[in-house]
N, C-alpha and C. Protein backbone atom coordinates (compact mmCIF):
# COMPACT_ATOMS: atom_id res chain seq x y z
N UNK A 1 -16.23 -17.12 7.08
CA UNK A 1 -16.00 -16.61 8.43
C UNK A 1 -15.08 -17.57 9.18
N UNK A 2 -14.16 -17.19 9.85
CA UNK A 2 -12.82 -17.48 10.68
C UNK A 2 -14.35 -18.17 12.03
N UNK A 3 -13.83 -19.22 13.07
CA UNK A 3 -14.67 -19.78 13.82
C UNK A 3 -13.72 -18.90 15.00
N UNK A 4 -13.75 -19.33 16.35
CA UNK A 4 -13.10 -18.33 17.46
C UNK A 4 -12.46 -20.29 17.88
N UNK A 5 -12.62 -21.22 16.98
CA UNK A 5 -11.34 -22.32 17.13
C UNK A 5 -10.50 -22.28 16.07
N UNK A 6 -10.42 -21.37 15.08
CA UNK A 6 -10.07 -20.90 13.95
C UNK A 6 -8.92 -19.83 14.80
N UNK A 7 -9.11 -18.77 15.38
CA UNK A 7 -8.43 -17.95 15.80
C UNK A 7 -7.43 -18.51 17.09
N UNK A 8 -8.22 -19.17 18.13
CA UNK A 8 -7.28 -19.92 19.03
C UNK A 8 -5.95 -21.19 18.34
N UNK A 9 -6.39 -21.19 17.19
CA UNK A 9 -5.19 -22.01 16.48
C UNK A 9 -3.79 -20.96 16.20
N UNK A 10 -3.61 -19.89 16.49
CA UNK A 10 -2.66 -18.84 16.29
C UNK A 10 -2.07 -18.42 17.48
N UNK A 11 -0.71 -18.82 17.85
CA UNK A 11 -0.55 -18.46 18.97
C UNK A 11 0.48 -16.70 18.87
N UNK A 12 -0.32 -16.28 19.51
CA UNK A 12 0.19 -14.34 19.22
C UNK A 12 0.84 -13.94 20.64
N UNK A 13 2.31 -13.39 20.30
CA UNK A 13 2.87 -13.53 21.51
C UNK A 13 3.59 -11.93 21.21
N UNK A 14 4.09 -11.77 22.46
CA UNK A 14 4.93 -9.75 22.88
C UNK A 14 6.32 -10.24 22.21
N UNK A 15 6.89 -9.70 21.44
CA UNK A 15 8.25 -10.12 21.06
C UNK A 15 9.31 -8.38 21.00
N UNK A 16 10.01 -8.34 20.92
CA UNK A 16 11.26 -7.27 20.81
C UNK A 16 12.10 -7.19 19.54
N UNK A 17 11.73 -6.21 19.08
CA UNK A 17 13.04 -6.57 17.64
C UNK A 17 14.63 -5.44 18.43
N UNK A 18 15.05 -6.59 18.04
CA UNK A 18 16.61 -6.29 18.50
C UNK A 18 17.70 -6.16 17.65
N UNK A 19 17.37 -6.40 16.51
CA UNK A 19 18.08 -6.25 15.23
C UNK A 19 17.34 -5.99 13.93
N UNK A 20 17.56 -4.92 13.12
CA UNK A 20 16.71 -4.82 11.85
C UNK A 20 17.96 -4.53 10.38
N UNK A 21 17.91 -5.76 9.40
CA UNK A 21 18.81 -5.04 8.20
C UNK A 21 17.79 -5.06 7.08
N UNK A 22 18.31 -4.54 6.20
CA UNK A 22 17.89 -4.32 5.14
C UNK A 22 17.63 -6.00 3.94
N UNK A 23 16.78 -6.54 3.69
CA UNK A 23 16.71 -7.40 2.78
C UNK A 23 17.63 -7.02 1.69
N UNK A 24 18.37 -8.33 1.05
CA UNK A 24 19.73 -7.64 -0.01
C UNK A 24 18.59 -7.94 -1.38
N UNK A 25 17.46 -8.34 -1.55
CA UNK A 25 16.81 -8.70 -2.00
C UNK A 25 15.09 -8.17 -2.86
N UNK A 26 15.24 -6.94 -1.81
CA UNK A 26 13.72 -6.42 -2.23
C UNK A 26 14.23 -5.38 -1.12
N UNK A 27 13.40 -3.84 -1.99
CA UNK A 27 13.58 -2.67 -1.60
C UNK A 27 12.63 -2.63 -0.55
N UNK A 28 11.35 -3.35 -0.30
CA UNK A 28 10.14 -3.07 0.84
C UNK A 28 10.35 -4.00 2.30
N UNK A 29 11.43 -4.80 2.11
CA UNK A 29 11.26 -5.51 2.73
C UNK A 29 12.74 -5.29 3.58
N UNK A 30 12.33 -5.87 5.47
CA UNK A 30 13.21 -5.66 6.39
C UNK A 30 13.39 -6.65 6.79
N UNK A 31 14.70 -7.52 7.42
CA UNK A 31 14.89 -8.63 8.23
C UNK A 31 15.02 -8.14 9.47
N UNK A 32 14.14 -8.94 10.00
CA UNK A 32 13.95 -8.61 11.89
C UNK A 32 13.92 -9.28 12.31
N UNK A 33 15.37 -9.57 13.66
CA UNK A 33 15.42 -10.21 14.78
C UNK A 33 14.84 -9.91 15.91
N UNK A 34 14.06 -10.82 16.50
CA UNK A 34 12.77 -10.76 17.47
C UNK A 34 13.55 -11.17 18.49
N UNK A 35 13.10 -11.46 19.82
CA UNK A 35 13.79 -11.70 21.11
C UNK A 35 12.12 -12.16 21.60
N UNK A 36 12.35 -13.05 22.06
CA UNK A 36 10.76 -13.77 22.70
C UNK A 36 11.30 -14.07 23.86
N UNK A 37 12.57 -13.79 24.76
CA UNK A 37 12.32 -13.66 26.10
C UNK A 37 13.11 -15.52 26.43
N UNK A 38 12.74 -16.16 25.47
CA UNK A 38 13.46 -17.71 25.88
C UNK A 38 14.05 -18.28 24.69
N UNK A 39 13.70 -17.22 23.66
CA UNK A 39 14.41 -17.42 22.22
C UNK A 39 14.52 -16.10 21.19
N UNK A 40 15.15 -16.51 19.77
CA UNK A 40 14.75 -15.62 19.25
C UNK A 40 14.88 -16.59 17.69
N UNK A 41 13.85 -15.25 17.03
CA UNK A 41 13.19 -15.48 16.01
C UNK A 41 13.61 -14.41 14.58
N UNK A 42 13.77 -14.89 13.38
CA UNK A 42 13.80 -14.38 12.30
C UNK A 42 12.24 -13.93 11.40
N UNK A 43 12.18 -12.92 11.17
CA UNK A 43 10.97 -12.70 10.57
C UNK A 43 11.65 -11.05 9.27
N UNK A 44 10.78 -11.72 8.12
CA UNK A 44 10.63 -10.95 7.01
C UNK A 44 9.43 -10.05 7.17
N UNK A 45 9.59 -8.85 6.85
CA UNK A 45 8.46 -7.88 7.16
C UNK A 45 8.76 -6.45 5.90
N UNK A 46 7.25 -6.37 5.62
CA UNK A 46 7.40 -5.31 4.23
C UNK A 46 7.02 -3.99 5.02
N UNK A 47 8.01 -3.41 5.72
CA UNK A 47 7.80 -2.41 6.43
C UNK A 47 9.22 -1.37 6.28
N UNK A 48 9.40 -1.57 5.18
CA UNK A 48 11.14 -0.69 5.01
C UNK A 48 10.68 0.58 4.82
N UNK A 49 9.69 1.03 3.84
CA UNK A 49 9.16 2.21 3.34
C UNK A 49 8.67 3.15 4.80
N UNK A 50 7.85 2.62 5.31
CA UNK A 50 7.54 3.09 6.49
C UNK A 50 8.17 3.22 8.23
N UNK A 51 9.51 2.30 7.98
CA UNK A 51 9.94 2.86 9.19
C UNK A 51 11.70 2.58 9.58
N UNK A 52 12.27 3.60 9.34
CA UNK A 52 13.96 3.63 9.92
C UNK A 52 14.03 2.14 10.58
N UNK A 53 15.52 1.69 10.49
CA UNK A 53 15.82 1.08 11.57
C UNK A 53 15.82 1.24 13.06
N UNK A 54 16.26 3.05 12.81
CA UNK A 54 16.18 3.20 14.45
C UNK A 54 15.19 3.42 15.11
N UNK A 55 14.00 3.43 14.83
CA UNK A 55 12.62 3.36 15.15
C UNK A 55 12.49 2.20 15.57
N UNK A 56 12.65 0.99 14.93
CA UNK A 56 11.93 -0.26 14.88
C UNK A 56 13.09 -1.03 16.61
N UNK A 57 14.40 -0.40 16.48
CA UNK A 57 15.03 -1.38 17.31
C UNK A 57 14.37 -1.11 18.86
N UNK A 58 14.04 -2.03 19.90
CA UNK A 58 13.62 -2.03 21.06
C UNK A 58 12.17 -1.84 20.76
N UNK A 59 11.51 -1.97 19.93
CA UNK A 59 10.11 -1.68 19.73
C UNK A 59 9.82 -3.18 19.98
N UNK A 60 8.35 -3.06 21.20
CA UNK A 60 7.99 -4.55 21.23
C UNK A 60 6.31 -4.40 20.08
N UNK A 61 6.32 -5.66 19.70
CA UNK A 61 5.87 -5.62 19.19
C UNK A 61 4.43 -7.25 19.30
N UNK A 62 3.80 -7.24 18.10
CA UNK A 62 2.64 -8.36 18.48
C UNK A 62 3.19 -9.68 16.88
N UNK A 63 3.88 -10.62 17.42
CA UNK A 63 4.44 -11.61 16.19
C UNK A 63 3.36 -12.71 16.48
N UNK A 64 2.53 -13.29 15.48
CA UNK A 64 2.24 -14.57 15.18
C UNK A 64 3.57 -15.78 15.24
N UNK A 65 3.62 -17.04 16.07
CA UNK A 65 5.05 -17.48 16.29
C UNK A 65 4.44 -18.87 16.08
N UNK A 66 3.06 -18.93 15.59
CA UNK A 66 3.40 -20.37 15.15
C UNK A 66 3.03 -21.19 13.76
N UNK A 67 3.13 -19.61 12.62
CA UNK A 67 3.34 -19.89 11.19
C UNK A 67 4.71 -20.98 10.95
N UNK A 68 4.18 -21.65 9.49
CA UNK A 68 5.11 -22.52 9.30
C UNK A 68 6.78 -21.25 8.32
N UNK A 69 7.43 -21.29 8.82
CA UNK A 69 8.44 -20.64 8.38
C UNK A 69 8.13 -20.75 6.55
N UNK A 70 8.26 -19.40 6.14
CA UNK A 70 8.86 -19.10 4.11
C UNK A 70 9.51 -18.88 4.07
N UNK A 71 10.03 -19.11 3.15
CA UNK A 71 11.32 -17.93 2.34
C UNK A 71 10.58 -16.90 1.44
N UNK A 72 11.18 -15.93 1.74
CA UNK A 72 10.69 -14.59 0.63
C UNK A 72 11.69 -14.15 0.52
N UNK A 73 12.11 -14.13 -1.34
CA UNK A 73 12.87 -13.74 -1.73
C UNK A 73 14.47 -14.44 -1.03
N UNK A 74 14.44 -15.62 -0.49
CA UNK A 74 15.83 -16.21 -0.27
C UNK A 74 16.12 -16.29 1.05
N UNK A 75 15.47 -15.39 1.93
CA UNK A 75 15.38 -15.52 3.60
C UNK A 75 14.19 -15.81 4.18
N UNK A 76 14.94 -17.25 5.49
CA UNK A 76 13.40 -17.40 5.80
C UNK A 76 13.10 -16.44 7.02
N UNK A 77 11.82 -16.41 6.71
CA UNK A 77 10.87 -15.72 7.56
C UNK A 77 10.31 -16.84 8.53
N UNK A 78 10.31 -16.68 10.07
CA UNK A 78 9.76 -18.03 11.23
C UNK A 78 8.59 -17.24 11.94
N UNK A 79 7.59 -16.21 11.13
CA UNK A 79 6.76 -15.67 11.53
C UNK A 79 6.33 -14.19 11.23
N UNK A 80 5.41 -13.86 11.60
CA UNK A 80 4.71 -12.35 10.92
C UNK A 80 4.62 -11.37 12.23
N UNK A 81 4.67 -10.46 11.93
CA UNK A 81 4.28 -9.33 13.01
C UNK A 81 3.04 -8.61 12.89
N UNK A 82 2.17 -8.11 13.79
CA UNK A 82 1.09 -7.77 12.77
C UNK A 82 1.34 -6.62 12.56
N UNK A 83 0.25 -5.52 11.85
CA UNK A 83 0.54 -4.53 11.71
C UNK A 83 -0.87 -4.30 10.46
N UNK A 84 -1.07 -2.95 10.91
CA UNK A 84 -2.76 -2.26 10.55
C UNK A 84 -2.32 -1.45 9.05
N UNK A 85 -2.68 -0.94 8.65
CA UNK A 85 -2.60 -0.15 7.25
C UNK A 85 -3.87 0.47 6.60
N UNK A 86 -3.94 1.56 5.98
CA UNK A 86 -4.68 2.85 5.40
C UNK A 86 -4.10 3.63 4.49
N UNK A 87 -4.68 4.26 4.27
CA UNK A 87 -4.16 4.69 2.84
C UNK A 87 -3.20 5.78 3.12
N UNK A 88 -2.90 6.06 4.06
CA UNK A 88 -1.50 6.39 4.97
C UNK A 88 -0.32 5.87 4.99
N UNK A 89 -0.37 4.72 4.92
CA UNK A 89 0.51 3.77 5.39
C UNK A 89 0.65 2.75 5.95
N UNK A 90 1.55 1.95 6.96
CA UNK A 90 1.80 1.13 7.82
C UNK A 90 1.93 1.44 9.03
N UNK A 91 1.28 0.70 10.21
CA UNK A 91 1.90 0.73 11.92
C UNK A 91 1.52 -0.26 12.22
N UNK A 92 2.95 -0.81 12.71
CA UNK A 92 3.15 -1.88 13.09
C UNK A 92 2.57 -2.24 14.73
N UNK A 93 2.00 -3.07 14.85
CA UNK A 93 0.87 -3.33 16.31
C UNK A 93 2.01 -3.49 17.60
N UNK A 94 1.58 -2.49 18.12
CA UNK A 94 2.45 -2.63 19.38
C UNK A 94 1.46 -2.48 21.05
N UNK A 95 2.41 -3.46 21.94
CA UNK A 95 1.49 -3.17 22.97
C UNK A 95 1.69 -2.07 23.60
N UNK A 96 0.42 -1.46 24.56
CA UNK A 96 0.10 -0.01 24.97
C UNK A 96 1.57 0.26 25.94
N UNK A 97 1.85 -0.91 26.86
CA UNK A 97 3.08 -0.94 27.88
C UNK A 97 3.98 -1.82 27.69
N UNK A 98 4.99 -1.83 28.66
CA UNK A 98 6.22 -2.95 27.89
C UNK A 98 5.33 -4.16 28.84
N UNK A 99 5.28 -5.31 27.95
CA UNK A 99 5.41 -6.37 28.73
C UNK A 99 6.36 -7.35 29.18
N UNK A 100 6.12 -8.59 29.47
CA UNK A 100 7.23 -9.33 29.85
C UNK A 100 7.47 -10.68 28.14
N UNK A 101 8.57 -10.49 27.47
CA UNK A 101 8.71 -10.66 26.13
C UNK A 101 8.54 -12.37 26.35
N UNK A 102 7.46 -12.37 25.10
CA UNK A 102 6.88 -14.45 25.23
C UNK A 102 5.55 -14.35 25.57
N UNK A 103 5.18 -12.85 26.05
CA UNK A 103 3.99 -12.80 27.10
C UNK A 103 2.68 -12.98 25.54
N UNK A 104 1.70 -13.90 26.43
CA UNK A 104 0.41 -14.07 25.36
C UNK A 104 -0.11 -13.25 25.17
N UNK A 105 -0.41 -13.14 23.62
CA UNK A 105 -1.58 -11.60 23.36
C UNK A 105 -2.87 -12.82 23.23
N UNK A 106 -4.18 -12.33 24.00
CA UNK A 106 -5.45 -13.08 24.14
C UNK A 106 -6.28 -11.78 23.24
């Protein structure tokens, strides 16, 4: 079991993807430029199957921003987005209204 000082070690913030290409690298996987409002961020995400580019651009979304950066497959990734799944598919966690981008998810 995760402790609730276990979970406060994750800082989960409102981010914007403002750019989405295609990984040259793997068919499931998308490179997404985030916008956090005082920066921006690169993140790898296995969400190609489930959603167009033009869906995903201006979508705010919920990024974990203080994973230590990977590479997958040759690009690094500086964080995760979350996102729920069923035997449906993927949806990617978004907040109910726009917020102000950087803003803390508690």
């Amino acid at each position: 079991m995760a402790s609730i000082d276990d979970f406060k070690k994750l800082e989960l913030r409102v981010a914007e993807i403002i750019e989405v290409n295609d990984h040259p690298n793997a068919d499931k996987l998308l490179i997404l430029k985030l916008d956090l409002g005082d920066r921006q961020k690169q993140v790898v995400a296995g969400i190609r199957v489930f959603y167009t580019k033009e869906e995903l651009i201006g979508k705010q979304v919920v990024l974990i921003d203080n994973l230590e950066p990977v590479v997958l497959r040759g690009i690094e990734s500086q964080g995760m987005i979350l996102a729920g799944s069923d035997e449906s598919g993927i949806a990617v966690l978004c907040p109910e209204k726009k917020l102000k981008l950087g803003s803390i998810v508690k």
